[in-house]
Structure formats: C-alpha cells, structure tokens
Protein backbone atom coordinates (compact mmCIF):
# COMPACT_ATOMS: atom_id res chain seq x y z
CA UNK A 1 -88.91 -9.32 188.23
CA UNK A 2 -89.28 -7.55 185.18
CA UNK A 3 -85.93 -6.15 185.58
CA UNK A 4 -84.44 -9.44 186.33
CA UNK A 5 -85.92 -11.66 183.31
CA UNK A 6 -84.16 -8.47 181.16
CA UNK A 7 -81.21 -9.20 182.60
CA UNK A 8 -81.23 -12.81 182.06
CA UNK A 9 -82.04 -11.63 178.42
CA UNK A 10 -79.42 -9.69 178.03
CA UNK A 11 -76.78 -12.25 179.14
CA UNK A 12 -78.23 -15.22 177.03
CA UNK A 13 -77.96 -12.78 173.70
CA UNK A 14 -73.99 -11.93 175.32
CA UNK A 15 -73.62 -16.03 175.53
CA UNK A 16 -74.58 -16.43 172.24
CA UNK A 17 -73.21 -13.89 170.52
CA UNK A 18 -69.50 -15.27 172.58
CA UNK A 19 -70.47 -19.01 170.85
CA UNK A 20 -70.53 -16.86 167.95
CA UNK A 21 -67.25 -15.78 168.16
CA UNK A 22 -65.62 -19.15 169.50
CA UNK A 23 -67.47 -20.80 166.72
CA UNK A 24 -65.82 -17.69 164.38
CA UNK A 25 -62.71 -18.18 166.01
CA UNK A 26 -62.67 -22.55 165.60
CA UNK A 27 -63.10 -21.69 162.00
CA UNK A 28 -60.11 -19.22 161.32
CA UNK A 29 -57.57 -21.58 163.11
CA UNK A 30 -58.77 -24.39 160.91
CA UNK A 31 -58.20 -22.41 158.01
CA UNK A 32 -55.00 -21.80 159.23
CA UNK A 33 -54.10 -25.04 159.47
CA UNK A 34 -54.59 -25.78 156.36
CA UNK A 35 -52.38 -23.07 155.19
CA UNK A 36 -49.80 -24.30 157.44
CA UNK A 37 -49.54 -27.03 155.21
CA UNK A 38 -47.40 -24.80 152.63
CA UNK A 39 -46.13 -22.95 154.97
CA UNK A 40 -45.39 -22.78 158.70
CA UNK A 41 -44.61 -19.97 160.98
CA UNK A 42 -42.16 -21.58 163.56
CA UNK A 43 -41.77 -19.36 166.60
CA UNK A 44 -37.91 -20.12 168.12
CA UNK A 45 -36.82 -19.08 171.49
CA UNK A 46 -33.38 -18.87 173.07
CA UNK A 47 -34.47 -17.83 176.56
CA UNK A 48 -33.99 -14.10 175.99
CA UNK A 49 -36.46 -13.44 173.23
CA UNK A 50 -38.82 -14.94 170.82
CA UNK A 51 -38.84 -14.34 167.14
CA UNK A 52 -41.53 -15.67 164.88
CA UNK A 53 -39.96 -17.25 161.45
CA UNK A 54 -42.10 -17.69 158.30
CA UNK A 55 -40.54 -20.57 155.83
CA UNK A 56 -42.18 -21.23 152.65
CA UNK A 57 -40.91 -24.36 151.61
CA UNK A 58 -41.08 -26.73 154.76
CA UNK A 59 -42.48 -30.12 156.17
CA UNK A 60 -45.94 -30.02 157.37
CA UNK A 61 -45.08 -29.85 160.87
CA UNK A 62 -42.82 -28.26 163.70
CA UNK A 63 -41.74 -31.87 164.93
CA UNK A 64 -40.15 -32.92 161.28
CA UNK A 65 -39.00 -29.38 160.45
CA UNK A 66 -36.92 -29.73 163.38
CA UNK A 67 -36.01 -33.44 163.27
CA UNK A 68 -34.76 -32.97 159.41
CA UNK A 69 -30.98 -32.85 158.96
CA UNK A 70 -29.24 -29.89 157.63
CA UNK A 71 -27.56 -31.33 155.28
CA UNK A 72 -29.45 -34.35 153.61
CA UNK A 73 -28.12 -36.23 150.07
CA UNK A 74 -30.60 -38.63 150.52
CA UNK A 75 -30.61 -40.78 147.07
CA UNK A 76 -28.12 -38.23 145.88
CA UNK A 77 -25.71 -40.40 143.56
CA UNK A 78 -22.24 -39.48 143.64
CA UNK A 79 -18.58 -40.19 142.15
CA UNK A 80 -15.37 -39.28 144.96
CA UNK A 81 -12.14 -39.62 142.78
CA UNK A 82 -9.16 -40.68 144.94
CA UNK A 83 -11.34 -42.23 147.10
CA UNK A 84 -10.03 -44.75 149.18
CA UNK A 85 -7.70 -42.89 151.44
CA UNK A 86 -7.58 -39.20 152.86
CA UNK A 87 -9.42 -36.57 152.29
CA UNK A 88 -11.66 -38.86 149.31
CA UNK A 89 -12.15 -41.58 152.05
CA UNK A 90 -13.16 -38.80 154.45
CA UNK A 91 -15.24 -37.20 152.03
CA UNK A 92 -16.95 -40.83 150.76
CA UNK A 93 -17.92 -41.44 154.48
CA UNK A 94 -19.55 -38.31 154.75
CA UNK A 95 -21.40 -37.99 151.73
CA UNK A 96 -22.76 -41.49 152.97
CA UNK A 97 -23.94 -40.61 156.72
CA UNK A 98 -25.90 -37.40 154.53
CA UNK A 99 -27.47 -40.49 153.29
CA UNK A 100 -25.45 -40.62 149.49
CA UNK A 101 -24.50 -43.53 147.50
CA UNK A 102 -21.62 -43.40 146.38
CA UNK A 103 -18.74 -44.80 143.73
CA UNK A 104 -14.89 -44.08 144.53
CA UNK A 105 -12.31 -44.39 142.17
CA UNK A 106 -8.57 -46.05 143.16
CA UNK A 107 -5.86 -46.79 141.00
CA UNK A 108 -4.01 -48.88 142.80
CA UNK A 109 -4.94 -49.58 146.55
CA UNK A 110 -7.32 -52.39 146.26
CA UNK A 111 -7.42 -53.33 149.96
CA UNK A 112 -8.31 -50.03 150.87
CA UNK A 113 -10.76 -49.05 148.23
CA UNK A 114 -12.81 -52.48 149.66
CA UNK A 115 -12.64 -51.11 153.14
CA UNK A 116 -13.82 -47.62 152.14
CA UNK A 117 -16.34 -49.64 150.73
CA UNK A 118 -17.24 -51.89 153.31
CA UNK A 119 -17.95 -49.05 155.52
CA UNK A 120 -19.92 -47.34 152.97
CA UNK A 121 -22.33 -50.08 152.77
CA UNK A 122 -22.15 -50.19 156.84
CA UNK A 123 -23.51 -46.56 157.06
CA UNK A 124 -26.43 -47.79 154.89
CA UNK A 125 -25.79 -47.03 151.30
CA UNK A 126 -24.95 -48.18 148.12
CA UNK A 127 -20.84 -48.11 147.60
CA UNK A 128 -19.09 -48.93 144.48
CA UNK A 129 -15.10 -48.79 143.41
CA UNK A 130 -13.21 -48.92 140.42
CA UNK A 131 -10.01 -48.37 139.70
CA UNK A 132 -7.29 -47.24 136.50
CA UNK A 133 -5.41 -44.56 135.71
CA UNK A 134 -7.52 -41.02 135.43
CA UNK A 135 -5.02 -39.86 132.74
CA UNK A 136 -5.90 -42.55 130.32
CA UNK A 137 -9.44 -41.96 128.55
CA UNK A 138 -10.17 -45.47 127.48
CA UNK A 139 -10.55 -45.85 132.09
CA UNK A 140 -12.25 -42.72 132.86
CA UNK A 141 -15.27 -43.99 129.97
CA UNK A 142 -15.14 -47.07 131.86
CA UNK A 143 -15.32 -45.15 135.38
CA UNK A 144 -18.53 -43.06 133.72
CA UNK A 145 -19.90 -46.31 132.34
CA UNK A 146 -19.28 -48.32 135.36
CA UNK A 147 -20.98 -45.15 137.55
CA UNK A 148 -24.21 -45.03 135.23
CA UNK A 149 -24.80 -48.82 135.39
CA UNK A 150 -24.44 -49.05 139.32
CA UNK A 151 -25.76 -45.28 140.43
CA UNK A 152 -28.11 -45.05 137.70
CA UNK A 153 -26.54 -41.44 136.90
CA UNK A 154 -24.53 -38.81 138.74
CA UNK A 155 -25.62 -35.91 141.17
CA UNK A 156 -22.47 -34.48 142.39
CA UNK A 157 -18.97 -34.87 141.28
CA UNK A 158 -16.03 -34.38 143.66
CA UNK A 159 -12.75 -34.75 141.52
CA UNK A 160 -10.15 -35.52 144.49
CA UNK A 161 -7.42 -37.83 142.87
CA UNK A 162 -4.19 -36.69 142.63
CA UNK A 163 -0.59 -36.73 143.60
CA UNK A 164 2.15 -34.77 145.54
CA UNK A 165 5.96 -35.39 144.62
CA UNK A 166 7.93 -35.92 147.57
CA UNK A 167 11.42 -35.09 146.19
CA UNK A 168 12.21 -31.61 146.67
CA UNK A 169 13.54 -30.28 143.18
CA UNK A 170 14.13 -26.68 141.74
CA UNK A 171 12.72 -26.37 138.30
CA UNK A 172 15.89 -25.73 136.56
CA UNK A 173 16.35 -29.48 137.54
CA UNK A 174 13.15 -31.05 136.96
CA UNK A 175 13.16 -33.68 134.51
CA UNK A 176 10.48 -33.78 132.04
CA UNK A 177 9.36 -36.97 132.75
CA UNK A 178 8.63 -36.17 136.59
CA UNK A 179 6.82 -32.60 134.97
CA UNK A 180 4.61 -34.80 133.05
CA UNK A 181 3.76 -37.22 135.24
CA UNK A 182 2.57 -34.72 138.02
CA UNK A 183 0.61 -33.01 135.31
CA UNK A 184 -0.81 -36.31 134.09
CA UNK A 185 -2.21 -37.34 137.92
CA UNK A 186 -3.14 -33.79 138.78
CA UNK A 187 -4.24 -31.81 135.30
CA UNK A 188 -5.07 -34.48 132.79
CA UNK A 189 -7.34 -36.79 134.59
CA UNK A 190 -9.11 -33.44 136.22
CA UNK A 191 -9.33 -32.49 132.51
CA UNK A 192 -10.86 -36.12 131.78
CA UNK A 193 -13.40 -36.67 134.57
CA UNK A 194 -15.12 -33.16 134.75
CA UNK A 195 -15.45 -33.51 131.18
CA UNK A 196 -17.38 -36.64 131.55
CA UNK A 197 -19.49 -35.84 134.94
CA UNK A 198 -20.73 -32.68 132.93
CA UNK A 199 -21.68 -34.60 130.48
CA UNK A 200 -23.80 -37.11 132.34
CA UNK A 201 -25.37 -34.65 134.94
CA UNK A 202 -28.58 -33.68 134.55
CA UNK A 203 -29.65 -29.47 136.11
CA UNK A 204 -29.19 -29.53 139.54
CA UNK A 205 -25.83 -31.16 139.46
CA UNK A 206 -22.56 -30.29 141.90
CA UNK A 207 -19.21 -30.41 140.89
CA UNK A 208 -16.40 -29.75 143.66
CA UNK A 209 -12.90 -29.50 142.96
CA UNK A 210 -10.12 -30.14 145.80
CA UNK A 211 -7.41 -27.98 145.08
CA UNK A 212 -4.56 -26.26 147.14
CA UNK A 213 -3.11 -23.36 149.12
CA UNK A 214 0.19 -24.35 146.70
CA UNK A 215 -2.52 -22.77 143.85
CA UNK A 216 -2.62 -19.80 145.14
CA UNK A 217 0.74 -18.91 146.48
CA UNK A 218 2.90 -21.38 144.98
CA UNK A 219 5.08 -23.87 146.45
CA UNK A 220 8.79 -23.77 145.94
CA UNK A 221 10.91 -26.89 144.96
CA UNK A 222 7.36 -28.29 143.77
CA UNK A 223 6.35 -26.21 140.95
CA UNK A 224 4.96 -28.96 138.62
CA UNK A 225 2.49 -29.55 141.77
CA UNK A 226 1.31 -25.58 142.31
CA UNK A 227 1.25 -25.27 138.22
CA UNK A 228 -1.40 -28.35 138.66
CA UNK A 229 -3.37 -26.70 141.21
CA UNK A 230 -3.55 -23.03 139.83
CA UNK A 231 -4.70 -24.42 136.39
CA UNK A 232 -7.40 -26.18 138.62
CA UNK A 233 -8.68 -23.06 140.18
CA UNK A 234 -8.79 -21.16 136.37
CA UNK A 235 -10.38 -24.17 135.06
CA UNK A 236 -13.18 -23.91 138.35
CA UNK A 237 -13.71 -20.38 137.35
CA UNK A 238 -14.30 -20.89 133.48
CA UNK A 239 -16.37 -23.86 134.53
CA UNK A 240 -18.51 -21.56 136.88
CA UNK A 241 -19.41 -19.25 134.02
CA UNK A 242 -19.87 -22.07 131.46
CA UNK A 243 -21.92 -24.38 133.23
CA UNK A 244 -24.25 -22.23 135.01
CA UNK A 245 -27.17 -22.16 135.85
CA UNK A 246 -27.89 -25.93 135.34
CA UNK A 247 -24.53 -27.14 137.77
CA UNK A 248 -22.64 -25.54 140.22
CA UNK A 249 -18.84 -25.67 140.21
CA UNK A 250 -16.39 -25.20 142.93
CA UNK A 251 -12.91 -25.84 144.38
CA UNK A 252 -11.77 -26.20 148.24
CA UNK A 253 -8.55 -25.59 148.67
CA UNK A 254 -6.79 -27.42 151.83
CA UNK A 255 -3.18 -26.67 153.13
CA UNK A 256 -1.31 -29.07 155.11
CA UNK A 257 -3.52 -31.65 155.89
CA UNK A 258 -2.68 -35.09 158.05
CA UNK A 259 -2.66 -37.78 155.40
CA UNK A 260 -0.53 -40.26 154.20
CA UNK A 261 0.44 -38.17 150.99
CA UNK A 262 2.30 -35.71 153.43
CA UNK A 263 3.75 -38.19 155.88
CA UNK A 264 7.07 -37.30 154.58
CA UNK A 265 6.74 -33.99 155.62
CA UNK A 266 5.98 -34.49 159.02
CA UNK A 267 8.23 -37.19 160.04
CA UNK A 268 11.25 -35.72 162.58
CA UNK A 269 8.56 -33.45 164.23
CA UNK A 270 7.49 -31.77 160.70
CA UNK A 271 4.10 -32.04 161.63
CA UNK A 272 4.43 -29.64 164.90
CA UNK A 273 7.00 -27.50 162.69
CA UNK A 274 4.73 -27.01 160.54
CA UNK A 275 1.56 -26.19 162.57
CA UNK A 276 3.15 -23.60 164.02
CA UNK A 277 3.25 -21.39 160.85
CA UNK A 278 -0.77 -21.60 160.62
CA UNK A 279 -2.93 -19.60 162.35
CA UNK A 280 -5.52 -22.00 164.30
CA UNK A 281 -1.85 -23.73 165.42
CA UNK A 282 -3.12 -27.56 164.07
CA UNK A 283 -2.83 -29.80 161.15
CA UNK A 284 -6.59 -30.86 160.56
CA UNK A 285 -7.25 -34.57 159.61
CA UNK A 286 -9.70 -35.13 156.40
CA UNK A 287 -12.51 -34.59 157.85
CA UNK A 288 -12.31 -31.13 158.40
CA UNK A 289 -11.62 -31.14 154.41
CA UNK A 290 -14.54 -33.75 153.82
CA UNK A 291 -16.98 -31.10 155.33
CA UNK A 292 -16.51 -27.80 153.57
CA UNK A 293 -16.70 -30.35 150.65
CA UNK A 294 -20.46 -32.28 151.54
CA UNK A 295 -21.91 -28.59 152.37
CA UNK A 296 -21.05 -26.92 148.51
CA UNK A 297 -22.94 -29.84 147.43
CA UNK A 298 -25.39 -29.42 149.67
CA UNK A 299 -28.68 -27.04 148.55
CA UNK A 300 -27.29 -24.93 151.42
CA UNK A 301 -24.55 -23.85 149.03
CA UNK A 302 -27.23 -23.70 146.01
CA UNK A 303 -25.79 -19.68 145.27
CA UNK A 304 -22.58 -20.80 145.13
CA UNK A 305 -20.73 -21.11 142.29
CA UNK A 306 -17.18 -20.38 141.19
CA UNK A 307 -15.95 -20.48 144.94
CA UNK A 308 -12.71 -21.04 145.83
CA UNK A 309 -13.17 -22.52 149.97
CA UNK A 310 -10.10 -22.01 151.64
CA UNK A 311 -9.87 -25.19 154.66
CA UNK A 312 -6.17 -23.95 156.13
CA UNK A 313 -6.24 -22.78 158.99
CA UNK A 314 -5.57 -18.99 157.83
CA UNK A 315 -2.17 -19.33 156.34
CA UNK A 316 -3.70 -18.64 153.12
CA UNK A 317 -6.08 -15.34 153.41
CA UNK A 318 -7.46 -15.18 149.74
CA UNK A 319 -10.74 -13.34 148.66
C-alpha cells in the first residue's frame, strides 16, 4: 500500500508538471500569434517537398496572403496616352481589372475613346478621355489639368501615343514636312507629356515608355520613325538617372504587333510573312504588350529602372 499511494504520488506530480508544460506551451503559441501579425511564416507545398517561407511585410493571415492579387493598382491613378485603340486600349483595360482609374488621351477617334471608356467604367473604375494634339503645349496643360481635376493626381504615366508612316520612303526622298510630322507625333509630344507627369507625380511614381524594336536596329525606308524611337530609349535612360529614386522610368519595346497601325503591313498574307521571321512564329495582339507594361508599374518591378523590355518575340535579342 505504501508503495502504491507513492506511486499515485509520483504520477499526480508527472500530471502536473505535463499541465505545466501545456499551460507553457498555450502561452508561446499565443505569443506567436501575435507576432504573426507582422509577419507570417507560410509553409508551401508542391507535393514533393515543403519549404517554410518567412515574409515580413504581409496580410495578417494565410487565407488573404493567398487570395491577394499579384499585381494590384488599387486607387492607383493613371494617364495611358494613345489610348483608345491598340496597345493603349489594351493597356487602359488592364490597368483597370488591377483595379486603376484611369484617363486616356485621343486625338481624334472620339467613338472609340467613349468605348474604351465605357468599358473602363464596366470593369469598375473611374475612366476619363480627352483629346488634342500631344505636340501642341497649350493641349498637353489641358490633358495635365484635365487629369488633376478628375484623378486627383497621377501615379503612373504610360506615354503610348504615336504614329507609324505607312509610305515606304528612302531618306534621300523624305520630305521635310513628313520628317517633322513623324517627329512631332512620336518625339515632341513624348518630350511634352513626361515633362508634365514628372512634374505632377509625387515619390513613388511610374513612368513607362512604349518604344520599338525599329529603336534599336533601325528600320529601313522609315527612318524618321526609328530616329523617333531611339531618341525615346536615350531619353528613358537619362530619365532613369535623373529621376531616381523618387520615380521609376522605363520603356517596352514591341515589334510587330496586330493593330490597326500595321494593318497595311499585313494585308496580302503580310501578317504570316512576317511571323515567320520571329522566333516564337506569331504576331501577338496588345495584350501581350499591355502586360509587360501593368507589371513595370507594378511594386513587383519597384528595382527597376532604366529598362528597356523587349515584347517581340526574339527577333530583337538586346541586353
């Protein structure tokens, strides 16, 4: 008996010194807890192995870390230039699902720019349009004015308006006046609008350029066009340096793309001519411009700066 009741001793003092430990243990998962609510260790798994990832800026739990988009502009107030058809359209419509409002400009296309609008405001967000010639700087005040009044400032810039000659002409007999207006549409009003977007963003801002492969190699029979887009790509790198580190600046440069501005070029089976000289063997539509585009204005491209993104397929392979 004796032996016994020191037994029974023995085990109550083991039982309580185990509620000691749960009790121990209750108390450093609720301090964890409340650490977790800086910072989460989310442990992923792909069926092979799992690895245990520690983020330090992150929502307070697994369920909205995982639910939040990738890219999210939520609020994010932004100005598409040329935006009412191609690769600006594209771009507009994008920056709105990633939950943007946004203002295009147009300078001629009414019914379009209203559209681009209309399906703007269908995705959710604010949309605004106004339109004028980017080369004159009496319009782009009134684009900057107009943008402030309806966005309430400006977050990311994406200078996209411009034009392509379709006539095929050697220098040696370019006229002046097609020279200047190509460097009017393409230089001037780039000149004009980034001027004013740096002015009005506050730190944090993006500015993306859309340039060209015809920047970087050149494009025969259309040198007024490849002079526009090289002095684009200088004027993204001087940017870079003189802008940082309050606003990033950038430039994607597309190839062919299927637009309306190059549906001269692929009428009489151009278009399959043509993809066969690129790599990937296809002419992408906008939106494979629009998204290399919403992502270096996204924070995921927040190290970026002086970039120039080439979208073509491989038939341009600069560093």
């Amino acid at each position: 008996r004796t032996a016994n009741g020191e037994r029974r001793t023995a085990n109550g003092e083991r039982r309580t010194a185990n509620g000691e430990r749960r009790k121990a243990k209750g108390e450093r998962r609720k301090a964890k807890g409340e650490r977790r609510k800086a910072h989460l260790d989310v442990t992923v798994s792909d069926g092979k192995f799992q690895k245990r990832i520690t983020l330090d800026s992150c929502p307070t739990t697994l369920d909205t870390y995982l639910s939040t988009p990738m890219i999210s502009l939520l609020n994010q107030r932004v100005l598409i230039t040329g935006g009412s058809r191609g690769i600006g359209k594209a771009a507009a419509l994008l920056f709105a699902r990633a939950g943007a409002d946004v203002m295009i400009s147009y300078q001629s296309r009414e019914a379009d720019a209203k559209a681009t609008v209309a399906d703007i405001e269908w995705l959710g967000r604010k949309a605004f349009a106004f339109s004028g010639d980017l080369a004159d700087p009496v319009v782009v005040d009134g684009l900057f004015t107009a943008c402030q009044a309806k966005l309430g400032g400006l977050d990311c810039f994406v200078g996209n308006a411009g034009i392509w000659p379709v006539e095929d002409v050697p220098l040696k007999s370019m006229e002046p006046a097609r020279w200047r207006k190509t460097m009017a549409a393409n230089l001037d009003s780039i000149f004009l609008t980034t001027r004013a977007a740096i002015r009005m963003m506050a730190p944090g801002g993006r500015i993306v350029l859309v340039g060209s492969t015809a920047g970087q190699r050149g494009e025969s029979m259309h040198a007024d066009y490849a002079a526009t887009k090289g002095a684009m790509i200088s004027l993204v790198k001087s940017l870079a340096i003189e802008c940082a580190p309050e606003i990033t600046v950038n430039c994607v440069a597309p190839g062919w793309v299927d637009t309306e501005m190059s549906g001269s070029a692929f009428s009489d089976g151009g278009k399959e001519r043509i993809a066969k000289t690129i790599p990937l063997q296809r002419v992408p539509p906008a939106e494979d411009i629009a998204g290399p585009i919403l992502f270096l204005c996204s924070p995921l491209a927040r190290h970026i700066t002086g970039e120039i993104l080439n979208v073509n397929g491989g038939s341009v392979l600069c560093g």
